[in-house]
Protein backbone atom coordinates (compact mmCIF):
# COMPACT_ATOMS: atom_id res chain seq x y z
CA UNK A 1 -1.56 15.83 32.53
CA UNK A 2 -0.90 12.04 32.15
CA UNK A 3 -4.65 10.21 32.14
CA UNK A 4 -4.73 6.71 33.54
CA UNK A 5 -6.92 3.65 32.19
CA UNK A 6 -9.15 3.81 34.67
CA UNK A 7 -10.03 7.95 33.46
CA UNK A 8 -9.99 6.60 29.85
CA UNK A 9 -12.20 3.69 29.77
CA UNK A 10 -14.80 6.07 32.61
CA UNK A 11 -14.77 8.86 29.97
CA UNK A 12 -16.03 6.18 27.49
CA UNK A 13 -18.32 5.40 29.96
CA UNK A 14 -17.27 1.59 30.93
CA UNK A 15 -15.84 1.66 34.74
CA UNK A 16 -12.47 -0.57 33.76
CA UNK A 17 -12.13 -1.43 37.27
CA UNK A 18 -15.86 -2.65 37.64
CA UNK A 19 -15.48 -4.94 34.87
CA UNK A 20 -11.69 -6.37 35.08
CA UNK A 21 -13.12 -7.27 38.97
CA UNK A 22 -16.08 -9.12 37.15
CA UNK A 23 -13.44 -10.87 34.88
CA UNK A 24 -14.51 -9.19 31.50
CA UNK A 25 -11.33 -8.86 29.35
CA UNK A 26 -12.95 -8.16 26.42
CA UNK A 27 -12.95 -4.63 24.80
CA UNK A 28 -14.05 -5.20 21.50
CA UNK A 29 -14.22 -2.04 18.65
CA UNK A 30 -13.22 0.10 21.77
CA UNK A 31 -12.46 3.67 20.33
CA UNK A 32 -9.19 4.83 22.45
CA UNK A 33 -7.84 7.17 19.43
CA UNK A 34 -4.90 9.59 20.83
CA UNK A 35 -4.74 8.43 24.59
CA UNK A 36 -2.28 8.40 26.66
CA UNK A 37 -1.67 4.65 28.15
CA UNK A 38 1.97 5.05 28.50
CA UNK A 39 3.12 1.95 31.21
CA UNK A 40 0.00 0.73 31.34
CA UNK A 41 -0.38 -3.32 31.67
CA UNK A 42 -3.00 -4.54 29.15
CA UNK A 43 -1.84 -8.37 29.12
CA UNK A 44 -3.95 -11.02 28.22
CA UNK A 45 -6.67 -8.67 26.94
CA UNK A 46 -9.25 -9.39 23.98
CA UNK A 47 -8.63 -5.80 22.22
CA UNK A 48 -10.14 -7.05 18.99
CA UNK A 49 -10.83 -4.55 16.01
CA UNK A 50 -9.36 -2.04 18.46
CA UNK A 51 -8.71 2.06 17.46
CA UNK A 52 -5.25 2.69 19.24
CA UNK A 53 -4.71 5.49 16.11
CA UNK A 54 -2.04 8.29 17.62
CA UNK A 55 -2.28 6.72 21.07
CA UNK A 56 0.61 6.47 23.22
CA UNK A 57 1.46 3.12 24.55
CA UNK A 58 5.37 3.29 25.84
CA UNK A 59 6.62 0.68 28.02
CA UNK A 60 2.96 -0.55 28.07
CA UNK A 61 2.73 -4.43 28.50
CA UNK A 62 0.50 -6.18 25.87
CA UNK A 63 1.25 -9.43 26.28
CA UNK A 64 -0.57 -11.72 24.47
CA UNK A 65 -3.21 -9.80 24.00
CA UNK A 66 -5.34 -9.56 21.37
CA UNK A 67 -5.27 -6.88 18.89
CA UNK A 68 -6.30 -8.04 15.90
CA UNK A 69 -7.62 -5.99 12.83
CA UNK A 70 -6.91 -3.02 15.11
CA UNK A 71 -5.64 0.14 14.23
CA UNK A 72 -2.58 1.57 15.89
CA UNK A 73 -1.40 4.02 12.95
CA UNK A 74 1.27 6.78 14.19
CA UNK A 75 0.75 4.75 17.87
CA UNK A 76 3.70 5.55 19.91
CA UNK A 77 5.04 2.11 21.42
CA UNK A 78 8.61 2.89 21.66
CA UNK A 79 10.00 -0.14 24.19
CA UNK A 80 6.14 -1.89 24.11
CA UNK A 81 5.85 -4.88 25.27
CA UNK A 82 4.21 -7.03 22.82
CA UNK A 83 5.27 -11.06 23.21
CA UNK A 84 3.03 -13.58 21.50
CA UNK A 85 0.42 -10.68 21.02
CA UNK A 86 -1.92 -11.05 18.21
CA UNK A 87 -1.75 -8.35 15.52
CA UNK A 88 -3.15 -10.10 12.32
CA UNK A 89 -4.56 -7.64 10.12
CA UNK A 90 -3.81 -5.18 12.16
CA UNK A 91 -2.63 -1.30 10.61
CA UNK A 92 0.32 0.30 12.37
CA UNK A 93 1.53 2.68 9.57
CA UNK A 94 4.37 5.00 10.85
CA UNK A 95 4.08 3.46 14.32
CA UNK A 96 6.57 4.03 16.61
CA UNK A 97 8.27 0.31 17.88
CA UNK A 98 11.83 1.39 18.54
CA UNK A 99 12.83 -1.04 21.46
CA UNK A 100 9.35 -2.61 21.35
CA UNK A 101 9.83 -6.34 21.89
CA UNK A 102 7.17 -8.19 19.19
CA UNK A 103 9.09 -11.12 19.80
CA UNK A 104 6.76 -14.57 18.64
CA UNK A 105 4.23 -12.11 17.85
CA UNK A 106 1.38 -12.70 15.36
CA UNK A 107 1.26 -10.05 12.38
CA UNK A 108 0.23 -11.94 9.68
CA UNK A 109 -1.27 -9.72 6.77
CA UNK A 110 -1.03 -6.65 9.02
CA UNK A 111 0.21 -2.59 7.49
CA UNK A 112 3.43 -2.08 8.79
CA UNK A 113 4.31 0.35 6.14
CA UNK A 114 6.79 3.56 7.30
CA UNK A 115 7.09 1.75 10.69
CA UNK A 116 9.80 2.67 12.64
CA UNK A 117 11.48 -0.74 14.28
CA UNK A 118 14.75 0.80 14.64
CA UNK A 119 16.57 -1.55 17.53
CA UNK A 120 13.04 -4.31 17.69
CA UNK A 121 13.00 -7.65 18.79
CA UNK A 122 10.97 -9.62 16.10
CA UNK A 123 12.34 -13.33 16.98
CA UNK A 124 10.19 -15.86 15.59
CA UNK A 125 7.79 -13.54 14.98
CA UNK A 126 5.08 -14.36 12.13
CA UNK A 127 5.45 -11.92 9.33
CA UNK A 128 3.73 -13.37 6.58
CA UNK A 129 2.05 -11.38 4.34
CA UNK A 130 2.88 -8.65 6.13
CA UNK A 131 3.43 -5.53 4.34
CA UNK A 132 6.95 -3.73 5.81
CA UNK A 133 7.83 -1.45 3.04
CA UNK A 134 9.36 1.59 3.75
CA UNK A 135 10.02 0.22 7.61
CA UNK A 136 13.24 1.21 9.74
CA UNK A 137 14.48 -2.44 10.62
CA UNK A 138 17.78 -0.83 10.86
CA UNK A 139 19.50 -3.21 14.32
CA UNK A 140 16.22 -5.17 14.22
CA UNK A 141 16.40 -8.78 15.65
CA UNK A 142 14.44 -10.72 13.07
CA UNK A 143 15.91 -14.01 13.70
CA UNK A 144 13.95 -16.74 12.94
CA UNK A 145 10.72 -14.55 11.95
CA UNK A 146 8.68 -16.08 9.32
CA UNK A 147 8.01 -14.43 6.30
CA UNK A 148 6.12 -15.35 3.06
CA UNK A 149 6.57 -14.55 -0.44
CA UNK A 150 3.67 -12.00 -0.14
CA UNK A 151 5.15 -10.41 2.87
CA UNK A 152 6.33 -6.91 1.22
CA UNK A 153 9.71 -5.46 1.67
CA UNK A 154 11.95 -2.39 0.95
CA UNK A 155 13.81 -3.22 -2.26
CA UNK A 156 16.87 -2.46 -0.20
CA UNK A 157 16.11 -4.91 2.85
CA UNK A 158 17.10 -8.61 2.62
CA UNK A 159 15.57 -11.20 4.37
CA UNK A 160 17.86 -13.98 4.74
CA UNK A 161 20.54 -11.51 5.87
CA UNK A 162 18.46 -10.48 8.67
CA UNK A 163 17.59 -13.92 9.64
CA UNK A 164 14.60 -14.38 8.68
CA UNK A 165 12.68 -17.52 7.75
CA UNK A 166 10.83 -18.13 4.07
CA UNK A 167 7.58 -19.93 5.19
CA UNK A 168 6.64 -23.17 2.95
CA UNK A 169 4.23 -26.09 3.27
CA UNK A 170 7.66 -27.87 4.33
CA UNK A 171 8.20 -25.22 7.19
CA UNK A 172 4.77 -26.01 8.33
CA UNK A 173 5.39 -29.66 8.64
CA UNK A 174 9.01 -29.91 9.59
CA UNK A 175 8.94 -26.90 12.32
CA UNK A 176 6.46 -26.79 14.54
CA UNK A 177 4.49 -24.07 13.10
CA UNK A 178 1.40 -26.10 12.65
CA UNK A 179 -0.22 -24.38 14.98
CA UNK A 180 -0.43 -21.37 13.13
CA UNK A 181 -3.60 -20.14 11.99
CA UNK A 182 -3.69 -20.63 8.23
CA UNK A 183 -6.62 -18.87 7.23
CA UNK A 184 -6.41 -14.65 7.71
CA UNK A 185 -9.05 -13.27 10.43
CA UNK A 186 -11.69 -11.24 8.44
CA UNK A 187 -10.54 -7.29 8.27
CA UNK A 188 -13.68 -5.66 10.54
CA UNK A 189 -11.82 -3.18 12.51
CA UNK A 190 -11.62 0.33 12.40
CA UNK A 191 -11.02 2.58 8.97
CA UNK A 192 -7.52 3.96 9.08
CA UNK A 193 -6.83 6.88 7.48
């Protein structure tokens, strides 16, 4: 039985309708731990500190929205739509992205460890600090992604080859990419396990 937004966000008792129709977009520390979202639009939303943790989001749109220091560990968001969303600090261990587009994206310092990315679009998306070891980024676009010299890697992966794009203080002035945040969010989200 597939459960809509609307039967999610009522058995948490918030009526979603009632307050999208008042304009709140805000669902800050919101517990939503192994539901079913799958096509759901959640664009523009303020998902801060979020618990997504086994949920299924497939073919949801998440445009720039906000999920920073969320956690979406073993999430399923195979073909997600994720442009210019924030993830900063964010956990998605073993998440499912295959076809997800996280193109210009904001992960900075976020757990991508075991991630499966297998066929992602990660153009210009910020990686820095971002942990991707033991990630499938087998046919991933990372073209023109940023990446730091914290950001952690496979031994076997190589991040020119794919692309990417080592971030410096001359990046930052020569690029464009001054307005990137340069100070990481606090972590005050949810305890993954």
């Amino acid at each position: 039985m597939k459960t809509s937004i609307s039967d999610v966000f009522l058995s948490k008792g918030l009526p979603f309708l009632d307050l999208c129709l008042m304009g709140q977009t805000s669902f800050h520390k919101l517990d939503l731990a192994g539901v079913h979202l799958d096509g759901v639009v959640l664009k523009y939303l303020d998902l801060t500190a979020v618990n997504l943790q086994a949920a299924s989001l497939q073919r949801a749109n998440l445009q720039r929205s906000i999920l920073t220091s969320g956690c979406l560990d073993q999430a399923n968001m195979q073909e997600c739509y994720l442009y210019r969303s924030h993830l900063e600090t964010a956990s998605l261990q073993q998440a499912h992205l295959q076809r997800a587009n996280l193109s210009h994206a904001y992960l900075m310092g976020a757990n991508l460890q075991g991630a499966n990315l297998h066929k992602a679009q990660l153009i210009g998306t910020d990686l820095r600090d971002t942990n991707l070891t033991d990630c499938l980024l087998q046919d991933a676009n990372l073209q023109g992604a940023l990446y730091s010299e914290d950001t952690q890697f496979s031994s076997s992966f190589n991040p020119v080859l794919a692309g990417m794009k080592l971030w410096t203080a001359e990046t930052f002035t020569t690029s464009g990419y001054n307005h990137i945040r340069l100070r990481r969010q606090q972590s005050w989200g949810w305890q993954c396990s």
